[in-house]
N, C-alpha and C. Protein backbone atom coordinates (compact mmCIF):
# COMPACT_ATOMS: atom_id res chain seq x y z
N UNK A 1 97.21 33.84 65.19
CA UNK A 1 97.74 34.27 66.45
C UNK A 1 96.75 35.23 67.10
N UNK A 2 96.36 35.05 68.17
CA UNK A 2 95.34 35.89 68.75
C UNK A 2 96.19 36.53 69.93
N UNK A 3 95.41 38.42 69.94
CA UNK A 3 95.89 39.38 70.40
C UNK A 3 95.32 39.72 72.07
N UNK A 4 96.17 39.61 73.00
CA UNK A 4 95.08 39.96 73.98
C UNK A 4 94.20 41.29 73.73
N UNK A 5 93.25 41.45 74.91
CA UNK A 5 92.55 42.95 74.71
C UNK A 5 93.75 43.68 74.85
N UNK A 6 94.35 43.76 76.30
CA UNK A 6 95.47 44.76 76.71
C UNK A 6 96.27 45.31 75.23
N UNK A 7 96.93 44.31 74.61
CA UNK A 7 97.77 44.39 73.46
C UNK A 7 97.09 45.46 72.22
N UNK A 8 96.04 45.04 71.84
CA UNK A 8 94.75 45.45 70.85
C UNK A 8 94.63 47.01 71.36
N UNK A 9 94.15 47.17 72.81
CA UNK A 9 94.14 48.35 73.25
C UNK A 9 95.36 49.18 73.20
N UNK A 10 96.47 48.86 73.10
CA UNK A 10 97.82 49.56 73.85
C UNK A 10 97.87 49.73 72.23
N UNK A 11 97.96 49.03 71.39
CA UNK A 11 98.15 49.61 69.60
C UNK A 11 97.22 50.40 69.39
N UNK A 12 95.60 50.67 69.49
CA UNK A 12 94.95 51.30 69.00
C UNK A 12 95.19 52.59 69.87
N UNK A 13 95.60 52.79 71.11
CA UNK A 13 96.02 54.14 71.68
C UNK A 13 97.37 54.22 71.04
N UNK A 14 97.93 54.06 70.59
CA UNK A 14 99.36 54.22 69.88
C UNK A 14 98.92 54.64 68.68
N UNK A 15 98.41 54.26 67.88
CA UNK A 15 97.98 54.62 66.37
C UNK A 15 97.19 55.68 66.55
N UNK A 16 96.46 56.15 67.43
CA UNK A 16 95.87 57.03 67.69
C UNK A 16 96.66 58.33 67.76
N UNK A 17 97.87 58.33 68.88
CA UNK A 17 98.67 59.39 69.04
C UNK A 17 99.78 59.73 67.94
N UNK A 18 99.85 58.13 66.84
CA UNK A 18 100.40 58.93 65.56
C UNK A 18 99.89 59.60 64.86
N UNK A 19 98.74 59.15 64.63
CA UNK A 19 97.55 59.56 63.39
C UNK A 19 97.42 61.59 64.09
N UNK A 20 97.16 61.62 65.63
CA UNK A 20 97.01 63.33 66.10
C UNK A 20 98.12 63.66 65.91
N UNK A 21 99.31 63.51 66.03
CA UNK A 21 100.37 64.08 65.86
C UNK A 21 101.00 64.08 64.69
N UNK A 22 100.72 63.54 64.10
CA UNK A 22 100.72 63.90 62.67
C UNK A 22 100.11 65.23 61.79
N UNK A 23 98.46 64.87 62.58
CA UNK A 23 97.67 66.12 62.14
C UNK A 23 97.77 67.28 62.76
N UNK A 24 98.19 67.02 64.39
CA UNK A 24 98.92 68.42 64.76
C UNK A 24 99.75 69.13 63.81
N UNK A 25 101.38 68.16 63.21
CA UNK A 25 102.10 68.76 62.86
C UNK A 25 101.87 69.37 61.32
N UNK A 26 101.16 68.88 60.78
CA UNK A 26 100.87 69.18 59.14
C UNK A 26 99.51 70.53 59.34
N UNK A 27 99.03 70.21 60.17
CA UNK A 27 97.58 71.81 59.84
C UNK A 27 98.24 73.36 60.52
N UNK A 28 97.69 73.56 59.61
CA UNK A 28 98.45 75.64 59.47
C UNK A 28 98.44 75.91 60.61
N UNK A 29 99.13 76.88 61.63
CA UNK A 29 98.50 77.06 62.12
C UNK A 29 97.55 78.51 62.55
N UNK A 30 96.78 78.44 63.93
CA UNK A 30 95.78 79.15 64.09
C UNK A 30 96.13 80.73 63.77
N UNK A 31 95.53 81.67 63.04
CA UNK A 31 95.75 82.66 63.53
C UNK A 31 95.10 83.82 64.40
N UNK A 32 96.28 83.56 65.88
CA UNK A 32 95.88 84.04 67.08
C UNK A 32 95.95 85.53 67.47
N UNK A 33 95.75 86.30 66.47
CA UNK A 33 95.94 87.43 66.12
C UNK A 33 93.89 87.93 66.51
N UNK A 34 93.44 86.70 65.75
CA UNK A 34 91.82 87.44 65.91
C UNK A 34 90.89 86.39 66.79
N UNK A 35 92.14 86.14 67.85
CA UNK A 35 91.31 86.09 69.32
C UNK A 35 90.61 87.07 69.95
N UNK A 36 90.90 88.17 69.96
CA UNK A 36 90.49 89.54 70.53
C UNK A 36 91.01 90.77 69.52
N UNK A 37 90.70 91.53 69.87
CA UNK A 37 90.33 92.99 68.96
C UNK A 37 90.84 93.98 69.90
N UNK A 38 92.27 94.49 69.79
CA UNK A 38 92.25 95.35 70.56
C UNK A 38 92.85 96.90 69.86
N UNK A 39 91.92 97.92 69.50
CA UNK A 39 92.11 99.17 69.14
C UNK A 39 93.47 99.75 69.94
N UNK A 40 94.40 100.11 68.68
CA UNK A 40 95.06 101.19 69.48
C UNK A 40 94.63 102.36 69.94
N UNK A 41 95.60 102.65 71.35
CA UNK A 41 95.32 103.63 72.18
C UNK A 41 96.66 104.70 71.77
N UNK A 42 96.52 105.56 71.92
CA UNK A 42 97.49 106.56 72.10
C UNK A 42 97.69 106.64 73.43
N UNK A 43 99.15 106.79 74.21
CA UNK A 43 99.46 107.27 75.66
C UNK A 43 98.72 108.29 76.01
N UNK A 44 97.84 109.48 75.25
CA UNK A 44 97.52 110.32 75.99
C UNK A 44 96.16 109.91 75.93
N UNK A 45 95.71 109.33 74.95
CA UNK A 45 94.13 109.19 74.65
C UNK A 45 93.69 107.82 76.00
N UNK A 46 95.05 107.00 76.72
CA UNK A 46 94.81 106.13 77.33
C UNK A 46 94.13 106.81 78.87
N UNK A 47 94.82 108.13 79.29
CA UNK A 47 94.24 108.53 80.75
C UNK A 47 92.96 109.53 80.25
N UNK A 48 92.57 109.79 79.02
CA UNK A 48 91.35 110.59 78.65
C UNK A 48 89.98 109.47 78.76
N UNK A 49 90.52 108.27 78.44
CA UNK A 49 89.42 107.28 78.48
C UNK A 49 88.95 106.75 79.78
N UNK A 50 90.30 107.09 80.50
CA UNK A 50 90.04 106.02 81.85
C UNK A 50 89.26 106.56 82.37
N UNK A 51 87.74 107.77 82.68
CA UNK A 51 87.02 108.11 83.07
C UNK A 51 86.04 108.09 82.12
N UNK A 52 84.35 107.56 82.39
CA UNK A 52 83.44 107.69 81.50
C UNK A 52 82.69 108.12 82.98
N UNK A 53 81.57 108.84 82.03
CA UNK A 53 79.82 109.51 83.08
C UNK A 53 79.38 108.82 82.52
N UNK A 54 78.44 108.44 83.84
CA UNK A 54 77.19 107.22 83.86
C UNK A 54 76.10 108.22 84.26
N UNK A 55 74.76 108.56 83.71
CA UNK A 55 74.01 109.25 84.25
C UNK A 55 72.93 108.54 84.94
N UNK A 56 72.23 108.34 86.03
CA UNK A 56 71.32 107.66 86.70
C UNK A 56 70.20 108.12 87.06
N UNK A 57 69.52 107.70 87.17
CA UNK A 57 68.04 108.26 87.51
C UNK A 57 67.64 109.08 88.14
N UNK A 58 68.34 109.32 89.19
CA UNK A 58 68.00 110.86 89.69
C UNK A 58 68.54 112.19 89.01
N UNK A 59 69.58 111.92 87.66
CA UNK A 59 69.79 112.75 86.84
C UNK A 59 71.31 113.21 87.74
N UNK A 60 71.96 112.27 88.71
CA UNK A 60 73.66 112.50 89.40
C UNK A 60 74.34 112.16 88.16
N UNK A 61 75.28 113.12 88.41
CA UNK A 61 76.60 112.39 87.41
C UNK A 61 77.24 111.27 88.29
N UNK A 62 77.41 110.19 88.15
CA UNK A 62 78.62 109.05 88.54
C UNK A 62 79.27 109.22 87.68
N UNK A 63 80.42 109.30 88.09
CA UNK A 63 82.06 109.00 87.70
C UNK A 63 82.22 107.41 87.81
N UNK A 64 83.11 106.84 86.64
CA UNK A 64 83.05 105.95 87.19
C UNK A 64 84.84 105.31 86.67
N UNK A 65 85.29 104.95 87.21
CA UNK A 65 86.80 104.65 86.44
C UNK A 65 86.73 103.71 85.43
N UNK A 66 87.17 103.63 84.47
CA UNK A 66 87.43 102.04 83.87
C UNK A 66 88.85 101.40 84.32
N UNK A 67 88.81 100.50 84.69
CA UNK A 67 89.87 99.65 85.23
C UNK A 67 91.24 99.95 84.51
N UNK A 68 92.51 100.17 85.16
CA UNK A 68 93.33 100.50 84.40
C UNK A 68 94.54 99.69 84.55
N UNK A 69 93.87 98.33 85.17
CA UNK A 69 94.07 97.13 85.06
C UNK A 69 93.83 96.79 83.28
N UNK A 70 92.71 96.74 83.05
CA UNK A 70 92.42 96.66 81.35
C UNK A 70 93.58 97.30 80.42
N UNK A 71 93.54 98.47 80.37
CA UNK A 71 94.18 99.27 79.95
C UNK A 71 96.08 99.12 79.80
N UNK A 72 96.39 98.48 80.96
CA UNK A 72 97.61 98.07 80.81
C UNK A 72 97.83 96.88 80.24
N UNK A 73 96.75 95.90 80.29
CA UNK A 73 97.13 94.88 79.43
C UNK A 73 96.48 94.70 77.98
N UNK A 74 95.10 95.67 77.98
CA UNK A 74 95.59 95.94 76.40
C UNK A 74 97.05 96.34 76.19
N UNK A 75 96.98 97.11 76.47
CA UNK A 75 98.77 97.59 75.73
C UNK A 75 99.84 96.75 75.86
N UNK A 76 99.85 95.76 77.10
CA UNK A 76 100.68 94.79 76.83
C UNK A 76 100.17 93.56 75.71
N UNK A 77 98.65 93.64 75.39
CA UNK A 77 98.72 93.03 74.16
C UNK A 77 99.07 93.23 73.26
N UNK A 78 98.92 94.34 72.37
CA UNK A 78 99.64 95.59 71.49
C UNK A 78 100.73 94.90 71.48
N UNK A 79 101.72 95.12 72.53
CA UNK A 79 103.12 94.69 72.68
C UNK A 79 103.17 93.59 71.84
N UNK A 80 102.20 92.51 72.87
CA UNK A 80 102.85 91.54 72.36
C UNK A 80 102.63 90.57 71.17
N UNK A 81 101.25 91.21 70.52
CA UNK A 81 100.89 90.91 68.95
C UNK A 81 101.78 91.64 68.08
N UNK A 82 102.51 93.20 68.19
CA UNK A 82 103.57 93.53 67.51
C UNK A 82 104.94 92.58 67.42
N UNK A 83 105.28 92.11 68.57
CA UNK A 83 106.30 91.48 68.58
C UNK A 83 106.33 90.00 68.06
N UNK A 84 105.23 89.52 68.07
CA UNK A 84 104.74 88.38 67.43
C UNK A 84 105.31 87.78 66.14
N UNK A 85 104.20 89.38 65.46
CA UNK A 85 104.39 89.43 64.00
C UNK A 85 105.94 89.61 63.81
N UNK A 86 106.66 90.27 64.45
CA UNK A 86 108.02 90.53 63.77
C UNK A 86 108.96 89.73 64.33
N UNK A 87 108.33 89.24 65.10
CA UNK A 87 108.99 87.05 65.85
C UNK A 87 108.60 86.37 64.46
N UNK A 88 107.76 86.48 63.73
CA UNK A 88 107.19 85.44 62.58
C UNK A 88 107.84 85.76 61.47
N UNK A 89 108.37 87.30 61.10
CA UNK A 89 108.96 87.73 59.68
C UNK A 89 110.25 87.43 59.98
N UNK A 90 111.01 87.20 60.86
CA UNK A 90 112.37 86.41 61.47
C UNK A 90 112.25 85.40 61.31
N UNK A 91 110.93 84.76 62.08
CA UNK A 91 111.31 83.02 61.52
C UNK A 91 111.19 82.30 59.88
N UNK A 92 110.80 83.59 59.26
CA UNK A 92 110.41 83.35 57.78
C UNK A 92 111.67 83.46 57.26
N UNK A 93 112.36 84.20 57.53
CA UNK A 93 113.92 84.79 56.69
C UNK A 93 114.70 83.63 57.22
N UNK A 94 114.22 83.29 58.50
CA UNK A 94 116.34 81.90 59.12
C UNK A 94 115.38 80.65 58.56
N UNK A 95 114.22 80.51 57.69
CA UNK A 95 113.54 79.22 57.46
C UNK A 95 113.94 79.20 56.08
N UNK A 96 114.21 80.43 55.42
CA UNK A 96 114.54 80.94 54.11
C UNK A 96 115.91 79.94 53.63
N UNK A 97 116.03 79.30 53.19
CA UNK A 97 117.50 78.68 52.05
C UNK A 97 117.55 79.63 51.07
N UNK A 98 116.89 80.29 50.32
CA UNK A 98 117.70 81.16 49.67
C UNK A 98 118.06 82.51 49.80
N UNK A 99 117.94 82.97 51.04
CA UNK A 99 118.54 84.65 51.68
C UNK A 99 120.25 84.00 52.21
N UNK A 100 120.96 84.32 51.83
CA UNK A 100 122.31 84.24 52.61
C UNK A 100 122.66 83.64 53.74
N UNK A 101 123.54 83.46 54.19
CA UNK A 101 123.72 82.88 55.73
C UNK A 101 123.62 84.47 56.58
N UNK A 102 124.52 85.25 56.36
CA UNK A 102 124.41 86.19 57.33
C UNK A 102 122.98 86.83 57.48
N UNK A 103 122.31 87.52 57.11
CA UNK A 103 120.92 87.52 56.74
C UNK A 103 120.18 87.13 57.62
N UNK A 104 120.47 85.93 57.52
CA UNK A 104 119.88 84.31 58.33
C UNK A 104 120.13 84.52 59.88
N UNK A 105 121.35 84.99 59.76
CA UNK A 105 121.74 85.40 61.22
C UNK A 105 121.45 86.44 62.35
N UNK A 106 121.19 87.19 61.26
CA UNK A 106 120.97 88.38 61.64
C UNK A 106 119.55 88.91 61.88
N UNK A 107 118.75 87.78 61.33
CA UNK A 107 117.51 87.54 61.71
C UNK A 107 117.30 87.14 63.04
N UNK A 108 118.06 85.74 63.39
CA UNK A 108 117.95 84.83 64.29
C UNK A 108 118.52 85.89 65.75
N UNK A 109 119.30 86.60 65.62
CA UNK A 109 119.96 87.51 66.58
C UNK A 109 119.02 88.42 66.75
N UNK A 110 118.28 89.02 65.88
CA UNK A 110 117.11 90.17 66.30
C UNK A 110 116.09 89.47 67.03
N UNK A 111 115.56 87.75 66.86
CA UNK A 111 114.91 87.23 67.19
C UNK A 111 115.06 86.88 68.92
N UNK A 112 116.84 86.84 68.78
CA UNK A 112 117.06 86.44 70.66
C UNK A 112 117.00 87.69 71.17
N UNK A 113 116.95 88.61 70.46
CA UNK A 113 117.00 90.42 71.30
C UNK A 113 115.63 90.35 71.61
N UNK A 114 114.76 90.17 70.69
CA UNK A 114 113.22 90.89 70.97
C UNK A 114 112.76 89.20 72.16
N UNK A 115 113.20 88.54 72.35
CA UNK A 115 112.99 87.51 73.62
C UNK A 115 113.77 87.99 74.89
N UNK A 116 114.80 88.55 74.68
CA UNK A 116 115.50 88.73 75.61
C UNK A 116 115.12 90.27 76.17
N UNK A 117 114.23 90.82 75.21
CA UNK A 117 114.06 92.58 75.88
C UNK A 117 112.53 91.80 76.48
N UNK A 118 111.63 91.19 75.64
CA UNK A 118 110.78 90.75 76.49
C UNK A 118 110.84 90.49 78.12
N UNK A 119 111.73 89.54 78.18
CA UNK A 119 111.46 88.99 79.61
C UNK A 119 112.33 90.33 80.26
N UNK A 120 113.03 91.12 79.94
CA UNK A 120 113.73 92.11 80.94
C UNK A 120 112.68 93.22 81.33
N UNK A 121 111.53 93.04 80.39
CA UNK A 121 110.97 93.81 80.27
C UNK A 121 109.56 93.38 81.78
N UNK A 122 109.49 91.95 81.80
CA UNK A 122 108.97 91.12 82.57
C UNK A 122 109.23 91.43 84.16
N UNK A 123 110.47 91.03 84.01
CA UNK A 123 111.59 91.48 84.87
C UNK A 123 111.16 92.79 85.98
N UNK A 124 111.06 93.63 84.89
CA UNK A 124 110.93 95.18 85.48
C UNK A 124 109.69 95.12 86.44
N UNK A 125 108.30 94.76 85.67
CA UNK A 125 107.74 94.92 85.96
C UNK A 125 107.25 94.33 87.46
N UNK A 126 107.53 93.36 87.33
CA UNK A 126 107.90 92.43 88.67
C UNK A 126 108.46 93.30 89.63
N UNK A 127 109.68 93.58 89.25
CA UNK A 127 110.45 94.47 89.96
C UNK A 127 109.81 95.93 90.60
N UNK A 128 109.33 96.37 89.50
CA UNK A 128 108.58 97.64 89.81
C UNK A 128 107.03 97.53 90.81
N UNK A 129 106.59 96.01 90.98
CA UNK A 129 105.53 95.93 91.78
C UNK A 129 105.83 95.50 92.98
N UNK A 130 107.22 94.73 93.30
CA UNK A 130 107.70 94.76 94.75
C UNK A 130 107.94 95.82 94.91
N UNK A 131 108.05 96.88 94.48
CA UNK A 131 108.23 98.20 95.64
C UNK A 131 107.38 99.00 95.88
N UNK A 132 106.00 97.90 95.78
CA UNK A 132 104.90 98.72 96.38
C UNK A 132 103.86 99.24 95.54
N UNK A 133 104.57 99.33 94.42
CA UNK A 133 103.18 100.14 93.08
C UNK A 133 101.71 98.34 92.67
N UNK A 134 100.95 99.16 92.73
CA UNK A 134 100.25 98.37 92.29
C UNK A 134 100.04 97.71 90.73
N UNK A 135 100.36 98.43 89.94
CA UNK A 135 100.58 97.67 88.38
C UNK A 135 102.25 98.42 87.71
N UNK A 136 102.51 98.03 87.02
CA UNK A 136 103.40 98.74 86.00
C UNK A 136 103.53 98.39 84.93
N UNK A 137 103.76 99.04 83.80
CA UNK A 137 103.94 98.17 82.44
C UNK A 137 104.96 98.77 81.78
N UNK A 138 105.70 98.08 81.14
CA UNK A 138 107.30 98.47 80.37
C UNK A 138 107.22 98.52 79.61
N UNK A 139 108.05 99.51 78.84
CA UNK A 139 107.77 99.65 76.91
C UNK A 139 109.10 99.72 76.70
N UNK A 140 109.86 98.77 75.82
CA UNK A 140 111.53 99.14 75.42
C UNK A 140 110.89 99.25 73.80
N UNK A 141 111.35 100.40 73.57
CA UNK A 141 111.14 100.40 72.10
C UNK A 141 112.89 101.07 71.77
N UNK A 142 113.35 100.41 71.35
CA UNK A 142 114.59 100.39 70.60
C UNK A 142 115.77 101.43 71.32
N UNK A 143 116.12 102.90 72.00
CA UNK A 143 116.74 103.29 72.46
C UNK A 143 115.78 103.82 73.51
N UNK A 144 114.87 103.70 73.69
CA UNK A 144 113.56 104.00 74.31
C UNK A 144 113.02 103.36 75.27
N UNK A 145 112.57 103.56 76.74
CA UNK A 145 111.58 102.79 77.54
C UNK A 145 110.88 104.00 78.15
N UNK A 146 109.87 103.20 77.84
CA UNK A 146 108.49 104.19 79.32
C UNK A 146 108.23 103.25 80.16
N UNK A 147 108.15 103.82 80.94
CA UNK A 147 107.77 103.28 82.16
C UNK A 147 106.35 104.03 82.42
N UNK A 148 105.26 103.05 82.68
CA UNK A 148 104.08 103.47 83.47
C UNK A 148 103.51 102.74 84.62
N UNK A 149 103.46 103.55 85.37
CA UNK A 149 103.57 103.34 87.07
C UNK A 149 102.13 103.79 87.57
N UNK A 150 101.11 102.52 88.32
CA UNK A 150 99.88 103.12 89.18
C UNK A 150 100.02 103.29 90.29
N UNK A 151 100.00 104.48 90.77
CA UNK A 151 100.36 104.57 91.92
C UNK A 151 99.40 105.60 92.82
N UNK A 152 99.20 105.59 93.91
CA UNK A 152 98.29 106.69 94.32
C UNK A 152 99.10 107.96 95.05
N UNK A 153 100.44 107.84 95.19
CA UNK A 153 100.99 109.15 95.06
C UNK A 153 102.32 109.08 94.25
N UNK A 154 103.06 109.96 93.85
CA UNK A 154 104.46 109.63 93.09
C UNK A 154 105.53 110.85 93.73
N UNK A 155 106.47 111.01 93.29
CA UNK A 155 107.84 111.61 93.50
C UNK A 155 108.84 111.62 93.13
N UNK A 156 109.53 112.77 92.55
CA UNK A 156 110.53 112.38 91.87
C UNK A 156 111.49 111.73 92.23
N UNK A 157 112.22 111.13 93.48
CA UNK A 157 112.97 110.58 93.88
C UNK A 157 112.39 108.79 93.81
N UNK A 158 111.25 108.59 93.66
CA UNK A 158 110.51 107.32 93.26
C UNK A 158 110.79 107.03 91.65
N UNK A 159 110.59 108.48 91.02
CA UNK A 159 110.62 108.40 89.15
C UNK A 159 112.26 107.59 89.31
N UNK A 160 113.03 108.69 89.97
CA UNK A 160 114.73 108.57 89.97
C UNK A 160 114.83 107.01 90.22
N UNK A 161 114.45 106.05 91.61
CA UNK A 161 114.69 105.11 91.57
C UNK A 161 114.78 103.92 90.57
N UNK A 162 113.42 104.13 89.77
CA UNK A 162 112.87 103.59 88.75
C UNK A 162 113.47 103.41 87.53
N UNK A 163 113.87 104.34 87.38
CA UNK A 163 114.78 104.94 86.59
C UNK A 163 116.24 104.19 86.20
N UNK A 164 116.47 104.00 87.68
CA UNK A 164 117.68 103.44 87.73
C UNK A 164 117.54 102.47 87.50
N UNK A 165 117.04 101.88 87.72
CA UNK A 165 116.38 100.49 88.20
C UNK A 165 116.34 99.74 86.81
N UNK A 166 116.09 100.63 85.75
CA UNK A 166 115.46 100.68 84.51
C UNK A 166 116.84 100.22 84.00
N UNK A 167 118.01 101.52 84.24
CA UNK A 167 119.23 101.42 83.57
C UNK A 167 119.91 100.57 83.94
N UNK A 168 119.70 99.39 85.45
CA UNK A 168 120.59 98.78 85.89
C UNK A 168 120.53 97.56 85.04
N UNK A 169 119.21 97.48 84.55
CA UNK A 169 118.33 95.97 83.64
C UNK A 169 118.97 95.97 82.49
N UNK A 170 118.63 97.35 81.55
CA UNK A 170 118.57 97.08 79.97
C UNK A 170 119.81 98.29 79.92
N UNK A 171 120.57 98.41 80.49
CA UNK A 171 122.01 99.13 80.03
C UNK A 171 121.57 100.99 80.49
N UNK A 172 122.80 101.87 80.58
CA UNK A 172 123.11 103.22 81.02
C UNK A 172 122.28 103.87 79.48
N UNK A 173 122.77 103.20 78.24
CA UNK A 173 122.62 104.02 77.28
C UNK A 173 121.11 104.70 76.73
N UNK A 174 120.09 104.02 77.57
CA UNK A 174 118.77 103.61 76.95
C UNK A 174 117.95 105.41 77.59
N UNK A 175 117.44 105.89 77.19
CA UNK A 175 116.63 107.75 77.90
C UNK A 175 115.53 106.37 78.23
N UNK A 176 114.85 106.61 79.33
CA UNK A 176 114.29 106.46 80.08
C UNK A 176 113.07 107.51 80.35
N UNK A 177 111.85 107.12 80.32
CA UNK A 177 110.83 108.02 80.72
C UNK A 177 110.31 107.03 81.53
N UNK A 178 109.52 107.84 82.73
CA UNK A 178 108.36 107.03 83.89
C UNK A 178 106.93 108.21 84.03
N UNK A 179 106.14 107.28 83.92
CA UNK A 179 104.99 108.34 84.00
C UNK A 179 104.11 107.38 85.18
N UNK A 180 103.16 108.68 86.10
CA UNK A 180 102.92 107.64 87.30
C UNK A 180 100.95 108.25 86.98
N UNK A 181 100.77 107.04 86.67
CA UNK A 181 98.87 106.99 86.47
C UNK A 181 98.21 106.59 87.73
N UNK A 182 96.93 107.88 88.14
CA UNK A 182 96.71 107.73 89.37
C UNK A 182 95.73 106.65 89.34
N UNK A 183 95.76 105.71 90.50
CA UNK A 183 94.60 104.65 90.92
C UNK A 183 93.27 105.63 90.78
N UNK A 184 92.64 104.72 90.42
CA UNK A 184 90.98 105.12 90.78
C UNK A 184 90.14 104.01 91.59
């Protein structure tokens, strides 16, 4: 029985996408942890850095900012390689058959919290850049959020909004801090 080309072709692209998907699903996978290298910062050591001297040939000091564009998304990497890892020690325990059912659950429930503070956390920030600030970045750490705000002037009735803004998202109960980092 002879095969047309079309036929011949349409199986060998078929056997093809079993044979990759196969090997997709069976190889480890990557770890995307040492894509980049990013040193922790301390909050205070973060506005000590954001200025370096450049000295130039006529012996002027230049000032020069480092982007604090960078700086916020290191730390939102931080974030989100911490949360990663403890997204992965959750999926290890509800993958677990021999830890308990509740356990199991109680994994899987910490797992929809730390997705669900994520994107509120998303949320904010969004939120916090329609009203004009040029970056912001959110930190919910467990009864805890900071708020850091670039802004080229601030006020406390701006912190207050924010604030609220904060409590209207992730609940009344949460202390709330906003700190406002000047543009350069």
């Amino acid at each position: 029985m002879l095969l047309k080309k079309q036929t011949v072709w349409l199986l060998t692209m078929l056997s093809l996408v079993v044979v990759l998907s196969v090997y997709y699903i069976t190889s480890p996978e990557p770890n995307q942890g040492n894509l980049a290298t990013v040193e922790e910062q301390e909050e205070n050591a973060v506005n000590e850095e954001a200025m370096e001297e450049v000295k130039s040939e006529d012996g002027e000091t230049i000032i020069s900012g480092v982007a604090s564009d960078e700086q916020f998304e290191a730390l939102r990497l931080d974030l989100e390689d911490a949360r990663s890892e403890m997204k992965e020690e959750y999926q290890e325990i509800v993958a677990s058959t021999d830890l308990p059912v509740e356990q199991r659950n109680d994994a899987y429930e910490k797992m929809k919290e730390l997705d669900n503070v994520s994107q509120k956390e998303g949320t904010l920030e969004t939120l916090i850049k329609t009203m004009g600030y040029d970056d912001a970045l959110v930190r919910a750490d467990g009864d805890k959020v900071r708020v850091t705000v670039k802004a080229k002037e601030h006020s406390a009735a701006e912190a207050n909004e924010i604030i609220q803004m904060v409590r209207n998202e992730l609940g009344s109960l949460q202390a709330v801090a906003v700190t406002f980092q000047p543009e350069k």
